[in-house]
PDB file of N, CA and C in Angstrom:
ATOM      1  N   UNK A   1      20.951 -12.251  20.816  1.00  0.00           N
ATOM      2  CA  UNK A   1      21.120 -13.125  19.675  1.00  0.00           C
ATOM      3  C   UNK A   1      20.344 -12.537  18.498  1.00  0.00           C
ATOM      4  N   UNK A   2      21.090 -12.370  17.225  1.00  0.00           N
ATOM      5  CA  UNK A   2      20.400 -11.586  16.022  1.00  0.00           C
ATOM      6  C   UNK A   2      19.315 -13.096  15.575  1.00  0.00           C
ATOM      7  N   UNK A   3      18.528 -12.474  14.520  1.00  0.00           N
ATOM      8  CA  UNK A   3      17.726 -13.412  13.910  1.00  0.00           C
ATOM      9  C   UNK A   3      18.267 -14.243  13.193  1.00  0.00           C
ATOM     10  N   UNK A   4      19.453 -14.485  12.423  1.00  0.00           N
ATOM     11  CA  UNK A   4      19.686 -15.273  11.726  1.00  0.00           C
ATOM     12  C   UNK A   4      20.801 -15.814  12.579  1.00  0.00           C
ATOM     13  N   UNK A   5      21.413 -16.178  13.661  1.00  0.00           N
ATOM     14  CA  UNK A   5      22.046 -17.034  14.665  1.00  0.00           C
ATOM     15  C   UNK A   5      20.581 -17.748  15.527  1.00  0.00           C
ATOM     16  N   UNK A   6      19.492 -17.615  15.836  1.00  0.00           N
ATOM     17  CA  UNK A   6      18.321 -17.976  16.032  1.00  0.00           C
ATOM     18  C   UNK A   6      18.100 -19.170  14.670  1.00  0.00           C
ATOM     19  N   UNK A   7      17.910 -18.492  14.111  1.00  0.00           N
ATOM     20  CA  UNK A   7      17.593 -19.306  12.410  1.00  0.00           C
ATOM     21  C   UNK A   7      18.253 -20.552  12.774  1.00  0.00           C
ATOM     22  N   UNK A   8      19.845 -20.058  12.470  1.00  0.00           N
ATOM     23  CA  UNK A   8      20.673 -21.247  12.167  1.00  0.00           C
ATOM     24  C   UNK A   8      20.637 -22.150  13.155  1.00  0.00           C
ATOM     25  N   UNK A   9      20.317 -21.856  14.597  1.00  0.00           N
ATOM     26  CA  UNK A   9      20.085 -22.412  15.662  1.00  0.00           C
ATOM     27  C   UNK A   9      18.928 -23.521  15.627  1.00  0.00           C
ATOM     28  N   UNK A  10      17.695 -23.478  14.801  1.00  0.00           N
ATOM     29  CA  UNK A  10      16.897 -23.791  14.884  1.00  0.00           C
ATOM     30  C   UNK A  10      16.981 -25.087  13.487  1.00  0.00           C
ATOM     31  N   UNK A  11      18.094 -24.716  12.952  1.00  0.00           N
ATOM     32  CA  UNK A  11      17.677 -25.387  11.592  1.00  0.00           C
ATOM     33  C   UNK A  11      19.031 -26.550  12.153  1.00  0.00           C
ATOM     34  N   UNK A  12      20.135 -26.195  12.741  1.00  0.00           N
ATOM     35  CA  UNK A  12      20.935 -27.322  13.493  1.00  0.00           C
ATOM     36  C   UNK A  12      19.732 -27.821  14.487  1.00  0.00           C
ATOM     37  N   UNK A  13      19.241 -27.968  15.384  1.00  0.00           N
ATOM     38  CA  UNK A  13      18.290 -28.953  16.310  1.00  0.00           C
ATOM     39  C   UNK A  13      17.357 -29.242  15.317  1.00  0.00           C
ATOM     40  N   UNK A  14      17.295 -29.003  14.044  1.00  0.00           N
ATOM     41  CA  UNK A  14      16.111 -29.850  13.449  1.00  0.00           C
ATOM     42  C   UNK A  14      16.971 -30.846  12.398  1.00  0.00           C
ATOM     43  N   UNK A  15      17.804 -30.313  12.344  1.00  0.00           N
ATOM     44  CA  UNK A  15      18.990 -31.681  11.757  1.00  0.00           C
ATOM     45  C   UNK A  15      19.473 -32.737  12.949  1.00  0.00           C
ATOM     46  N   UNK A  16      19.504 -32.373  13.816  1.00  0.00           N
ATOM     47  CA  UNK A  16      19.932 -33.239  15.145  1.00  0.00           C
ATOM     48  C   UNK A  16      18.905 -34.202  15.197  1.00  0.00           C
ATOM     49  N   UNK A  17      17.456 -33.797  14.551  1.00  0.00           N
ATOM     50  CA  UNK A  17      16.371 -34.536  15.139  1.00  0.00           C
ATOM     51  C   UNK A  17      16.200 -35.345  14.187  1.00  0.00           C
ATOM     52  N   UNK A  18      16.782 -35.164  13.325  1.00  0.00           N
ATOM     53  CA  UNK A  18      16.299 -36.257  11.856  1.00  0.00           C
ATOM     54  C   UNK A  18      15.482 -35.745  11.121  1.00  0.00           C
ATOM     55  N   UNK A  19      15.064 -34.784  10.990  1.00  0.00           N
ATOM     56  CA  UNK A  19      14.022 -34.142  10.081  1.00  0.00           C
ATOM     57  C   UNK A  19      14.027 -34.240   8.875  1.00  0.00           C
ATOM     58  N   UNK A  20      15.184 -34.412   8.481  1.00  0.00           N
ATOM     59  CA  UNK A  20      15.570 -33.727   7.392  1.00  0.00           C
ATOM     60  C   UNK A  20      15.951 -35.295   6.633  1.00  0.00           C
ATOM     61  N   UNK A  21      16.062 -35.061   4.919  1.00  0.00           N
ATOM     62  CA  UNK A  21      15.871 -36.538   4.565  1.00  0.00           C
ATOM     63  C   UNK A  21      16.673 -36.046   2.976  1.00  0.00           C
ATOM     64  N   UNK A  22      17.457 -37.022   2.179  1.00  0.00           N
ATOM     65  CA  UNK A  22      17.526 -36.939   0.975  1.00  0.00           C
ATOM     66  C   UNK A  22      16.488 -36.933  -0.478  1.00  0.00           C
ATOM     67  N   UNK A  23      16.659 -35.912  -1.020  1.00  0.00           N
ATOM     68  CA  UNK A  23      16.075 -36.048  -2.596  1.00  0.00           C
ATOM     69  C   UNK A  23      16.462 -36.791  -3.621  1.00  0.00           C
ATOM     70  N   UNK A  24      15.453 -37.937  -3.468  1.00  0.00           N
ATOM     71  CA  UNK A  24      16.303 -38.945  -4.741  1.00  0.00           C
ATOM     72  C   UNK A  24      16.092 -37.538  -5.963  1.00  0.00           C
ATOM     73  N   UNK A  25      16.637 -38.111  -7.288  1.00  0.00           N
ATOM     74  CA  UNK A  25      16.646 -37.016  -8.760  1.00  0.00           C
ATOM     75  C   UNK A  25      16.502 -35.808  -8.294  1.00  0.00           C
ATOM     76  N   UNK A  26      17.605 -34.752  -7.300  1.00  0.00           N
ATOM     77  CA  UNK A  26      17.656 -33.824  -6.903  1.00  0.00           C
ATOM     78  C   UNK A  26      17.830 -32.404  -8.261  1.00  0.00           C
ATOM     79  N   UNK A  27      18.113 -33.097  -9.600  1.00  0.00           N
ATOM     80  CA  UNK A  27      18.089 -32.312 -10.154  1.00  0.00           C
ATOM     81  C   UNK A  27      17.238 -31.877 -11.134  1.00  0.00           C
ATOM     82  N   UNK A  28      16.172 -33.601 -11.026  1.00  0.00           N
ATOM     83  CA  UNK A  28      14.989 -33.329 -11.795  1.00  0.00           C
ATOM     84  C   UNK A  28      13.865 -32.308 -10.605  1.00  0.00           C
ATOM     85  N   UNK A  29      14.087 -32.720  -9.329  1.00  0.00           N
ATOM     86  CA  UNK A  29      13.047 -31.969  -8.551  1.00  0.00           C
ATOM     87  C   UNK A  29      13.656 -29.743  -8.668  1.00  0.00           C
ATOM     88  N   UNK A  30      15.127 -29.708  -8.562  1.00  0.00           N
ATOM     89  CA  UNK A  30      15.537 -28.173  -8.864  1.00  0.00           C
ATOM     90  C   UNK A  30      14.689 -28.063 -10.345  1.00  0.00           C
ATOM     91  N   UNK A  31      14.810 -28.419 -11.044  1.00  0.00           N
ATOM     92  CA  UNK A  31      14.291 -28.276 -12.273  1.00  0.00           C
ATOM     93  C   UNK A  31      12.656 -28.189 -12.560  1.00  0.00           C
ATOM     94  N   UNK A  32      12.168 -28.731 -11.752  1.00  0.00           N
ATOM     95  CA  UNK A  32      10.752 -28.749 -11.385  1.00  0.00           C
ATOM     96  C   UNK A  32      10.530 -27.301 -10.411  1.00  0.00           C
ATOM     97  N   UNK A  33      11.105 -27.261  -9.829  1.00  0.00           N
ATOM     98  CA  UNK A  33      10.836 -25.914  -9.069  1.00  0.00           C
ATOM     99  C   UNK A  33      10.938 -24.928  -9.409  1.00  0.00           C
ATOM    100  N   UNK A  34      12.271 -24.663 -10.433  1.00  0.00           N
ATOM    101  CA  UNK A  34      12.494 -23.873 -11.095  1.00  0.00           C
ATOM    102  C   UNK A  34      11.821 -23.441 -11.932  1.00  0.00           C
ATOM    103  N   UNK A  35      11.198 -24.061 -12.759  1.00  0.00           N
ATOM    104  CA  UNK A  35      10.127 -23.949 -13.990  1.00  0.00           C
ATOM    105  C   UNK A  35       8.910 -23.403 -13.470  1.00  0.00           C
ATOM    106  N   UNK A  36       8.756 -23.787 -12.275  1.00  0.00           N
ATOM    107  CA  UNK A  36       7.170 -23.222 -11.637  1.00  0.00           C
ATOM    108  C   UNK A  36       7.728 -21.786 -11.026  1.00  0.00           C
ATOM    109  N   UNK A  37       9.094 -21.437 -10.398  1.00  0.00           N
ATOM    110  CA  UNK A  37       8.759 -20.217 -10.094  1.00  0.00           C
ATOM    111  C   UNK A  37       8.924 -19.126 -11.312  1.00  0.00           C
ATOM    112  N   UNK A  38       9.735 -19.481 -12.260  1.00  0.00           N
ATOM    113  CA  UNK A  38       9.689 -19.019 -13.315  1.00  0.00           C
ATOM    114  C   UNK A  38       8.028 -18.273 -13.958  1.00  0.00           C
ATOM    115  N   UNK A  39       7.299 -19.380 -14.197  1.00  0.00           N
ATOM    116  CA  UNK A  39       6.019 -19.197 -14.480  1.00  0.00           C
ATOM    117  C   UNK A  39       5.171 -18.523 -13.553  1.00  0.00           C
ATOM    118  N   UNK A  40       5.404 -18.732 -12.470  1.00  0.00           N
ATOM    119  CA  UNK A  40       4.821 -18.172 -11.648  1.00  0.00           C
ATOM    120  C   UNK A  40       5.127 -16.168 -11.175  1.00  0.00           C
ATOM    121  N   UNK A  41       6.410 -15.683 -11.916  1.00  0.00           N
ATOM    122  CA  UNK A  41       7.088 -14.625 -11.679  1.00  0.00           C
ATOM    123  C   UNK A  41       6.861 -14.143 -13.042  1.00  0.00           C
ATOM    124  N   UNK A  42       6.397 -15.046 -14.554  1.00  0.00           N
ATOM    125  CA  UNK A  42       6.412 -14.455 -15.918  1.00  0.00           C
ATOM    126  C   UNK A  42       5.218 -13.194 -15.832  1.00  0.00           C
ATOM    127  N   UNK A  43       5.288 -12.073 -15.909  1.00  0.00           N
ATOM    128  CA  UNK A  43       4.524 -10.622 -16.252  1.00  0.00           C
ATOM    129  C   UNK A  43       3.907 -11.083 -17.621  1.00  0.00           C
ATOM    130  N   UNK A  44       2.499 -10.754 -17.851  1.00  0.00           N
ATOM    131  CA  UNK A  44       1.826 -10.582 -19.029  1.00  0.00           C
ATOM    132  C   UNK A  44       1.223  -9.456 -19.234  1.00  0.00           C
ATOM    133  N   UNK A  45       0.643  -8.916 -18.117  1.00  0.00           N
ATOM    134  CA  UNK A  45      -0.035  -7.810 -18.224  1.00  0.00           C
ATOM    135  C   UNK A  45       0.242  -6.510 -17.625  1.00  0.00           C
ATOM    136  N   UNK A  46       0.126  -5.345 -17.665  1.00  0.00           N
ATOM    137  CA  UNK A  46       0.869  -4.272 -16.879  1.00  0.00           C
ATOM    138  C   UNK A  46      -0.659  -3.803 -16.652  1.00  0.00           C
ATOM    139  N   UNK A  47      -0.413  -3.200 -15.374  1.00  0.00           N
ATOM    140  CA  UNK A  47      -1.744  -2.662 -14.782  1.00  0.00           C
ATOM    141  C   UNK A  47      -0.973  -0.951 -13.970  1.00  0.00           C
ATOM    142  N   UNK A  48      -1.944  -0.056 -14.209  1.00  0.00           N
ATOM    143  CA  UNK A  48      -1.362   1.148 -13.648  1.00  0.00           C
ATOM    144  C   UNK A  48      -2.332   1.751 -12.642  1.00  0.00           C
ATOM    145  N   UNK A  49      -1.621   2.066 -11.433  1.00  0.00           N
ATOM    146  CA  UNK A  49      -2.724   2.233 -10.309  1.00  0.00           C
ATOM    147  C   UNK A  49      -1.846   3.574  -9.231  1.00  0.00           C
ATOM    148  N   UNK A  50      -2.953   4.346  -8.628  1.00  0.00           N
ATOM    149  CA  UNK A  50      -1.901   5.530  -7.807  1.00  0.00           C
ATOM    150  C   UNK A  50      -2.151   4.940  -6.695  1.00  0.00           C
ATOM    151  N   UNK A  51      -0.795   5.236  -5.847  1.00  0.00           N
ATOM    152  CA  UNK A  51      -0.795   5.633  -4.584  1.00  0.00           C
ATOM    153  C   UNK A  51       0.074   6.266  -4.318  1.00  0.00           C
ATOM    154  N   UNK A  52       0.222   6.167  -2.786  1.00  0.00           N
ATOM    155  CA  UNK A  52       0.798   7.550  -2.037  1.00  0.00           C
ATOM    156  C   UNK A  52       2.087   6.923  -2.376  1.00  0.00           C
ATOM    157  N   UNK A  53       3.026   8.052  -1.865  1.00  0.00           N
ATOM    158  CA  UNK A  53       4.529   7.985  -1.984  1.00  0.00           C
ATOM    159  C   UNK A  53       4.815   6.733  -0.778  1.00  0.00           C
ATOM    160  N   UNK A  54       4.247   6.990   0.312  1.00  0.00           N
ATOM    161  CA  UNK A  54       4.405   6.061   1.508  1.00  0.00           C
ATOM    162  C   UNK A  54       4.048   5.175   1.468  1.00  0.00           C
ATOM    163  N   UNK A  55       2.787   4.427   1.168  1.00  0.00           N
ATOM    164  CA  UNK A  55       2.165   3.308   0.735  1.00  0.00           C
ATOM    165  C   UNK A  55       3.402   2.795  -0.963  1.00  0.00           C
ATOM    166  N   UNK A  56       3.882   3.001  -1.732  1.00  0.00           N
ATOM    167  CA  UNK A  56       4.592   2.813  -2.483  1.00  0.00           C
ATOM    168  C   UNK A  56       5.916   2.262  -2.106  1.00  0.00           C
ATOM    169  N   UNK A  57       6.668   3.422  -1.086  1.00  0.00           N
ATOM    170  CA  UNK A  57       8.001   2.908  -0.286  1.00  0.00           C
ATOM    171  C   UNK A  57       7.723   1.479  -0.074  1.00  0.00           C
ATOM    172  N   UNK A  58       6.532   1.578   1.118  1.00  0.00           N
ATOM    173  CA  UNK A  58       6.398   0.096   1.998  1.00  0.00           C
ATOM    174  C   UNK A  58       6.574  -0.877   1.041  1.00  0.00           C
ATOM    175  N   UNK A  59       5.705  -0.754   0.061  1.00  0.00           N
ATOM    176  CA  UNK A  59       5.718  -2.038  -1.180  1.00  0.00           C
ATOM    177  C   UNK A  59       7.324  -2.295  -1.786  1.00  0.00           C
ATOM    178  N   UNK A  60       7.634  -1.331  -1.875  1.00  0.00           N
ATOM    179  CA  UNK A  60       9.062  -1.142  -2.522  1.00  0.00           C
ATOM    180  C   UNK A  60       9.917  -2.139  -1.389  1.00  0.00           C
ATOM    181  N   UNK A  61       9.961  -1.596  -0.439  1.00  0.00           N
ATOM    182  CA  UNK A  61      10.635  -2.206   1.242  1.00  0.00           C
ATOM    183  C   UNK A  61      10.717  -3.544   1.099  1.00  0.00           C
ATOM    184  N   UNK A  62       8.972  -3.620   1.123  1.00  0.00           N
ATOM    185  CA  UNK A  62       8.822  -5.341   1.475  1.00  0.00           C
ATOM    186  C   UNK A  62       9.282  -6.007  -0.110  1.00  0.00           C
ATOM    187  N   UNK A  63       8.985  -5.598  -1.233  1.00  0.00           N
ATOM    188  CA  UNK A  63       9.821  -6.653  -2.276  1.00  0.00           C
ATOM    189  C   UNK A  63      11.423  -6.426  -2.265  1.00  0.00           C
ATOM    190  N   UNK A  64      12.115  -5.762  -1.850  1.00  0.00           N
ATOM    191  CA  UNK A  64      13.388  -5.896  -1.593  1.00  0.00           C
ATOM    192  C   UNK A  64      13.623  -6.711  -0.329  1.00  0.00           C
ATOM    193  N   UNK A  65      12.822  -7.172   0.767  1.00  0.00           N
ATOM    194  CA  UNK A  65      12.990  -7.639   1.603  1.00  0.00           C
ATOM    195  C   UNK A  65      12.917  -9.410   0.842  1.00  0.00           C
ATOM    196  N   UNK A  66      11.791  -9.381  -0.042  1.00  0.00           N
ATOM    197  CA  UNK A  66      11.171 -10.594  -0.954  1.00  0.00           C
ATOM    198  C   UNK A  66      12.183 -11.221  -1.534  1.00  0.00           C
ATOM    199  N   UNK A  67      13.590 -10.210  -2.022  1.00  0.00           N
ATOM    200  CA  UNK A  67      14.064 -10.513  -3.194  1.00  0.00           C
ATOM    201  C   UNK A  67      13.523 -10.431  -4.707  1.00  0.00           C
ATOM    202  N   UNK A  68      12.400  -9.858  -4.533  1.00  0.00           N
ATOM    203  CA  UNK A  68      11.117  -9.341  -5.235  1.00  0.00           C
ATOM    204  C   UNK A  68      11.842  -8.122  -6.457  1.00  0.00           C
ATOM    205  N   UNK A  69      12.571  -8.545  -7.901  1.00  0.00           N
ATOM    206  CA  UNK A  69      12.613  -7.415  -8.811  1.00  0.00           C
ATOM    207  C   UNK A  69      11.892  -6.134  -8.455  1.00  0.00           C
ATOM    208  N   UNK A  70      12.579  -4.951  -8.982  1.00  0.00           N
ATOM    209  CA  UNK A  70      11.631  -3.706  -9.387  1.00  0.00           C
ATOM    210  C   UNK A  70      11.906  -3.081 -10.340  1.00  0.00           C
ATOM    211  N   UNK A  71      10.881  -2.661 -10.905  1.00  0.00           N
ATOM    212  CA  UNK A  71      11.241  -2.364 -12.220  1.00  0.00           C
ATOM    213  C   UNK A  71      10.677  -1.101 -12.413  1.00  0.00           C
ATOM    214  N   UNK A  72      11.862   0.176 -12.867  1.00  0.00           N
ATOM    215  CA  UNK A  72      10.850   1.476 -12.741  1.00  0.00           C
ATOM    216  C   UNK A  72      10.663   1.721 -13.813  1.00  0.00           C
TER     217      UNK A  72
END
């Protein structure tokens, strides 16, 4: 079984169980979330630092794994 048939597996038995509940003003709360990750992702400052080519990949890896922009 891949990881995301696991996932989905796990997220049906937690709907089975009741877990899960409605958002009253579902579009004032998207809107609230939105605004914070926004702010939270806004760049102000640029900072310049070395490393290795390999230590660089990994970082590279894991923010594409993030969904994490890159910007060369």
């Amino acid at each position: 079984m891949n990881q995301e048939s696991k996932l989905e597996e796990e997220i049906l038995a937690s709907f089975e169980r009741e877990e899960w509940r409605s958002v009253p003003n579902l579009t004032e709360e998207i809107a609230r979330h939105a605004s914070t990750t926004f702010a939270s992702l806004a760049t102000d400052k640029r900072v310049n630092i070395r490393v290795s080519s390999r230590d660089l990949e990994d970082v590279q890896g894991k923010a594409a794994e993030e969904g994490i922009p890159i910007r060369h």
